[in-house]
C-alpha atoms as a PDB file:
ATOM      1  CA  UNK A   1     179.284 129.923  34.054  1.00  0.00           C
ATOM      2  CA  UNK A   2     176.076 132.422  34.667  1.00  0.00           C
ATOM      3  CA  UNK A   3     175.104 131.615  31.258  1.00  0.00           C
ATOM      4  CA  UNK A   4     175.328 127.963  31.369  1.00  0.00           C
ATOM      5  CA  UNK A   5     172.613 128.115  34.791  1.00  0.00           C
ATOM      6  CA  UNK A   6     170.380 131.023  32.924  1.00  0.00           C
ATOM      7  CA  UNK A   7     170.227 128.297  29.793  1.00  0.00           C
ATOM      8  CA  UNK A   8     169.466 125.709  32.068  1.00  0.00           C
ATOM      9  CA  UNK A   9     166.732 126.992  33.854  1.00  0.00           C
ATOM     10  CA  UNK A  10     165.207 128.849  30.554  1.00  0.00           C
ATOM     11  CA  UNK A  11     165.236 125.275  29.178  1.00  0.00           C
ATOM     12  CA  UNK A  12     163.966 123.413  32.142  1.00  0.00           C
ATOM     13  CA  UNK A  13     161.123 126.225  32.131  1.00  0.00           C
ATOM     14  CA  UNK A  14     160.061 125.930  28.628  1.00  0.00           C
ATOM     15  CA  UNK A  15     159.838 122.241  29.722  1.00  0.00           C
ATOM     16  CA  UNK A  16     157.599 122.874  32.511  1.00  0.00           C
ATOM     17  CA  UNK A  17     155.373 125.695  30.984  1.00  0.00           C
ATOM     18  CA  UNK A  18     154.979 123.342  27.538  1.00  0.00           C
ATOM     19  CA  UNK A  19     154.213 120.796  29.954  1.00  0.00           C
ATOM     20  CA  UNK A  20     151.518 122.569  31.913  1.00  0.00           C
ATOM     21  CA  UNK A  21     149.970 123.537  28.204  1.00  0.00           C
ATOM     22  CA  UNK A  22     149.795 120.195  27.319  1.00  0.00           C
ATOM     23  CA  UNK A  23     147.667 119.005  30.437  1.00  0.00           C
ATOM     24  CA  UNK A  24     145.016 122.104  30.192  1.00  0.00           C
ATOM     25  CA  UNK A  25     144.683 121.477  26.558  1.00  0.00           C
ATOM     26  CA  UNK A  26     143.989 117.776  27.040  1.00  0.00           C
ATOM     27  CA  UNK A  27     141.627 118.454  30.445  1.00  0.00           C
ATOM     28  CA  UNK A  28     139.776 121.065  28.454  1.00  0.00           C
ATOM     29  CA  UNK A  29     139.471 118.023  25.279  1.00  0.00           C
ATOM     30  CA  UNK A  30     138.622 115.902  27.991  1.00  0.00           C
ATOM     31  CA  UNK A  31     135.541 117.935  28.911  1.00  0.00           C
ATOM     32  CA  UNK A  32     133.961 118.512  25.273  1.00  0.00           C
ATOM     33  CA  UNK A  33     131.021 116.976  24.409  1.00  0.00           C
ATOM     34  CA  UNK A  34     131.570 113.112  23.339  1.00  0.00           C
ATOM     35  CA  UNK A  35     129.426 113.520  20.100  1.00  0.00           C
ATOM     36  CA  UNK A  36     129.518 116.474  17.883  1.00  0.00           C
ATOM     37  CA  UNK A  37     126.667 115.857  15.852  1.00  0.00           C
ATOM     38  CA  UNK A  38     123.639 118.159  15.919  1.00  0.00           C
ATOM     39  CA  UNK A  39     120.795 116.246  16.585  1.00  0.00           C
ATOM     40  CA  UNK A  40     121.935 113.880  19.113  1.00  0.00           C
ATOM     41  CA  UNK A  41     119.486 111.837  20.648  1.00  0.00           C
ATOM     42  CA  UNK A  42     118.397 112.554  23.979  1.00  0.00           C
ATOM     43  CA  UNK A  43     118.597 109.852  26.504  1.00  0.00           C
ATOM     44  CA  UNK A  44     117.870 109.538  30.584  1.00  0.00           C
ATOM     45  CA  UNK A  45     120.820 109.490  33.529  1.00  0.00           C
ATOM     46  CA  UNK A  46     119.512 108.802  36.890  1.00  0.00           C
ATOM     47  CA  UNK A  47     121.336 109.830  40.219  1.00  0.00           C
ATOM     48  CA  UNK A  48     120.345 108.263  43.214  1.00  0.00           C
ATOM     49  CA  UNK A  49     119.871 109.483  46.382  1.00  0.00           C
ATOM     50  CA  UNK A  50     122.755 109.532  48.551  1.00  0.00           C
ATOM     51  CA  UNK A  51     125.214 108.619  45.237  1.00  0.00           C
ATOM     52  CA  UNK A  52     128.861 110.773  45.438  1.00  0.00           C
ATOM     53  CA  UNK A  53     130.254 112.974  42.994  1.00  0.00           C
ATOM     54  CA  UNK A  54     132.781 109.984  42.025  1.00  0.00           C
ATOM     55  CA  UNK A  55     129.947 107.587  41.602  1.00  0.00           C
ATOM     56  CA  UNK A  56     128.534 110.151  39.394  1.00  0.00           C
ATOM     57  CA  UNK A  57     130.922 110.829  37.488  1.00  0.00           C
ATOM     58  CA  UNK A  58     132.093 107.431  37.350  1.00  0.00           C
ATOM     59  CA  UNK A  59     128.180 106.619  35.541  1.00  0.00           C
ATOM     60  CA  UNK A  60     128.439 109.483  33.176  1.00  0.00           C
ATOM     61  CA  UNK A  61     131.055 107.960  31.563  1.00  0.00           C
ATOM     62  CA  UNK A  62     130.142 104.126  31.314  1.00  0.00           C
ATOM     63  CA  UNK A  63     126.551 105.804  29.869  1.00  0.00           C
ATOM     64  CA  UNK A  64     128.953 107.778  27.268  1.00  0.00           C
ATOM     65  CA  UNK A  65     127.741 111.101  28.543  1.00  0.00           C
ATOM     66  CA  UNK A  66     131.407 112.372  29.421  1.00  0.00           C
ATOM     67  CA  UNK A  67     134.587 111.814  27.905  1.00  0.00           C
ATOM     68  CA  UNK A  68     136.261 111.619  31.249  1.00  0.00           C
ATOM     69  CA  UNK A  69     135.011 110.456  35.041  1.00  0.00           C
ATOM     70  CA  UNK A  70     138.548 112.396  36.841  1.00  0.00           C
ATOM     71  CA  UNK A  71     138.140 115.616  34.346  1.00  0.00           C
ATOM     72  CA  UNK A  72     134.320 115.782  35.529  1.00  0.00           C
ATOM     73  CA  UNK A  73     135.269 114.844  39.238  1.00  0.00           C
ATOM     74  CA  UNK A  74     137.872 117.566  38.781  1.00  0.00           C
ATOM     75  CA  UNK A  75     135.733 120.257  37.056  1.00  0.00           C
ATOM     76  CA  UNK A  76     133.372 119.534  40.257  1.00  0.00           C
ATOM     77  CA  UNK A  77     136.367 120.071  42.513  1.00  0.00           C
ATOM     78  CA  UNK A  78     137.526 123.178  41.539  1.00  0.00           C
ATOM     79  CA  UNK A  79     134.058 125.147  40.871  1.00  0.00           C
ATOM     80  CA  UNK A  80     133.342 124.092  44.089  1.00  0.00           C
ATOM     81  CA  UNK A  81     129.565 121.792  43.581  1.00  0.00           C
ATOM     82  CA  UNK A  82     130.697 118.437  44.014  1.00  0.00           C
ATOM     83  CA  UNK A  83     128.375 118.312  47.225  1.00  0.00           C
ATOM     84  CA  UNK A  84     125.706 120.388  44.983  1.00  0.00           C
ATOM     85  CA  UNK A  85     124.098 117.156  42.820  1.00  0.00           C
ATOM     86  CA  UNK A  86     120.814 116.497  42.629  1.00  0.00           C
ATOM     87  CA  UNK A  87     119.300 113.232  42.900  1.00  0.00           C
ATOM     88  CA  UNK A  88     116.626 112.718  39.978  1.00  0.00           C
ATOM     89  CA  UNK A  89     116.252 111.901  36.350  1.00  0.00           C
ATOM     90  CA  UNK A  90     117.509 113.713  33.901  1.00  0.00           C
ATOM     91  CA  UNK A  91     117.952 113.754  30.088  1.00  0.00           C
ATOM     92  CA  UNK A  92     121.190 114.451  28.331  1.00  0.00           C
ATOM     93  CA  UNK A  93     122.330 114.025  25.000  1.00  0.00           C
ATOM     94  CA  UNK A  94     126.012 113.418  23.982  1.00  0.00           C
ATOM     95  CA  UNK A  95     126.438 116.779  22.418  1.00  0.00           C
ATOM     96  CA  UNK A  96     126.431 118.695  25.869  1.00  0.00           C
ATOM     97  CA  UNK A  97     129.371 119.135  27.100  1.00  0.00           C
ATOM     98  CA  UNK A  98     130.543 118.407  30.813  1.00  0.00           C
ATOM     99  CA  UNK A  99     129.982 122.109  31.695  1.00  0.00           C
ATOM    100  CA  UNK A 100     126.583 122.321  30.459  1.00  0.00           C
ATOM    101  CA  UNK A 101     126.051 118.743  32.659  1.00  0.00           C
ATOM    102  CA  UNK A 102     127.867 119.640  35.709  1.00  0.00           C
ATOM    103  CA  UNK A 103     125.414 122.773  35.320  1.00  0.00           C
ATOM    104  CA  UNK A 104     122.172 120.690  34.841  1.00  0.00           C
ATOM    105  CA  UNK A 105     122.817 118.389  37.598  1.00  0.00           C
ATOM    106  CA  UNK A 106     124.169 121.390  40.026  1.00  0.00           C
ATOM    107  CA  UNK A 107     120.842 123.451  39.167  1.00  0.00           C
ATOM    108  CA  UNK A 108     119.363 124.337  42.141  1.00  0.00           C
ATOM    109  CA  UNK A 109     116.131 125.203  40.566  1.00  0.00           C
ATOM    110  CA  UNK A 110     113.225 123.372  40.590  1.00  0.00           C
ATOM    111  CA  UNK A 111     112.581 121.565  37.014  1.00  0.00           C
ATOM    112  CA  UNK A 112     108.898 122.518  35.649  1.00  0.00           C
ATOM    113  CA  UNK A 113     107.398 119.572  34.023  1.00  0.00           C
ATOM    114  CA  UNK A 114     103.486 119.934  32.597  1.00  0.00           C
ATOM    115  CA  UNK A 115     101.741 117.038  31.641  1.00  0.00           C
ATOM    116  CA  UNK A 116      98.085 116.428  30.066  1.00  0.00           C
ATOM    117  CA  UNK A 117      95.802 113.800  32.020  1.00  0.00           C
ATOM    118  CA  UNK A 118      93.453 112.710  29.339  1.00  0.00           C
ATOM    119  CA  UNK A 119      89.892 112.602  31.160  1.00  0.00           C
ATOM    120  CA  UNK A 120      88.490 109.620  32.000  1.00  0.00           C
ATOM    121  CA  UNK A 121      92.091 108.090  32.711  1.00  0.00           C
ATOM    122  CA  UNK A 122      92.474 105.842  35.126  1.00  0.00           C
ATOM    123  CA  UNK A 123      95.248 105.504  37.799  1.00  0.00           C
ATOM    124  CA  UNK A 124      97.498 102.800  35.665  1.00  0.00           C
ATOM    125  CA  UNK A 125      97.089 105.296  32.110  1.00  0.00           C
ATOM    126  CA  UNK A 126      98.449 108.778  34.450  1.00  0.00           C
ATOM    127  CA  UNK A 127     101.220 106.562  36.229  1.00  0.00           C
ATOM    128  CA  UNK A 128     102.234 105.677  32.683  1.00  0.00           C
ATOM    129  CA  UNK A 129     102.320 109.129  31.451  1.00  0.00           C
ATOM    130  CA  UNK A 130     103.652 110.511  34.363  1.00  0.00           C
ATOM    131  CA  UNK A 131     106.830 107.773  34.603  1.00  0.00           C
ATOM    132  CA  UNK A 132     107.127 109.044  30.919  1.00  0.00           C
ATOM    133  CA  UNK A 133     107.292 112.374  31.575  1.00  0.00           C
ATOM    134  CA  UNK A 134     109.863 111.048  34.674  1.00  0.00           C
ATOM    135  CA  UNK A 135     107.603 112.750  36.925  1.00  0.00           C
ATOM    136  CA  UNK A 136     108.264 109.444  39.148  1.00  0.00           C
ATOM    137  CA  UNK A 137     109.130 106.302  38.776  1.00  0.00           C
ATOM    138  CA  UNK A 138     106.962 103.499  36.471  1.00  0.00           C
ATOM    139  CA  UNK A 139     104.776 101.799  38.859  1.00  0.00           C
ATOM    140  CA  UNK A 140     104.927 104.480  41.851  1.00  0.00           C
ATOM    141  CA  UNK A 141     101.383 105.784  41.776  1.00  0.00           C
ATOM    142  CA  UNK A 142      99.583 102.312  41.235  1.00  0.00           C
ATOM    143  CA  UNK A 143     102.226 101.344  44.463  1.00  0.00           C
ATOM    144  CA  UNK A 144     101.196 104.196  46.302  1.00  0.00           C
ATOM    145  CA  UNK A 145      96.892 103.529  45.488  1.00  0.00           C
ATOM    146  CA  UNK A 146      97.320 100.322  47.020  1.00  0.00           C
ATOM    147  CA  UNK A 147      99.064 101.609  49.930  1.00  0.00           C
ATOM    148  CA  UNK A 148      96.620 104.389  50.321  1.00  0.00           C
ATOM    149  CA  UNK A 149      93.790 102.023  49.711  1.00  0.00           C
ATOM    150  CA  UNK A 150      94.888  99.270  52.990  1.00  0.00           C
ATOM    151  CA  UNK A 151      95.201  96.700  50.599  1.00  0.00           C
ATOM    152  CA  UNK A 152      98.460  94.641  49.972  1.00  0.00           C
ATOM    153  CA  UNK A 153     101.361  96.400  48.382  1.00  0.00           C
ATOM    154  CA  UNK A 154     100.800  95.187  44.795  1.00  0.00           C
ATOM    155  CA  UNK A 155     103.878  94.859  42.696  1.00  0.00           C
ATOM    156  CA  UNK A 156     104.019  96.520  38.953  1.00  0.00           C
ATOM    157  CA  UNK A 157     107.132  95.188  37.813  1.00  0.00           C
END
């Protein structure tokens, strides 16, 4: 009879323990990058201010960054940074992986951005090529000049 149980539970063991292999393999799939390409083209994800780590994670997969919204949200979980995002632009490809985003958007260092102002540029050129260099947002310095200024808020959009 001692045999029959130490069968049993050897079975019901393998079952469990191939089982638990099968989930970490497809969790660790689940966070590999999307496109394996080299090359990839680089494109901009936006968290707001105030936006959770399920929103976020939610957004990086409708924009095709991640392969999976609960493997990010978990990956957040357990290293412990789901309360660590950054609001901000950002620029991703889809051959980063969700480490190397979860990373990016958990950075708590300050991104360095330099940028030329031509001379002789006036305010609508440098809110141009700051917006492109997602310094802020297209329209916020002209906004801001006519706030400054006392005259009307003048809409850019």
């Amino acid at each position: 009879m001692n045999i029959f149980f130490l069968n049993k539970k050897i079975f019901y063991g393998s079952i469990i323990a191939l089982a638990v292999i099968l989930l970490c393999g497809c969790f660790f799939y689940s966070l590999s990058p999307v496109n394996q390409q080299k090359g990839a083209t680089m494109l901009v994800f936006e968290i707001q201010h105030g936006e959770g780590f399920y929103d976020v994670g939610k957004n990086l997969s409708e924009g095709n960054f991640i392969r999976s919204a609960l493997s990010f949200d978990i990956l957040l979980l357990l290293s412990d940074r789901m309360s660590q995002l950054k609001p901000g632009e950002y620029k991703f490809n889809q051959g980063m992986s969700a480490f190397a985003i979860a990373d990016e958007l958990t950075d708590s260092t300050e991104r360095e951005v330099t940028v030329t102002i031509p001379e002789g540029s006036n305010i609508y050129e440098i809110d141009g090529i700051l917006s492109k260099a997602l310094v802020i947002h297209a329209g916020d310095l002209i906004n801001f000049y006519w706030y400054r200024s006392g005259r009307c808020r003048r809409k850019t959009s």
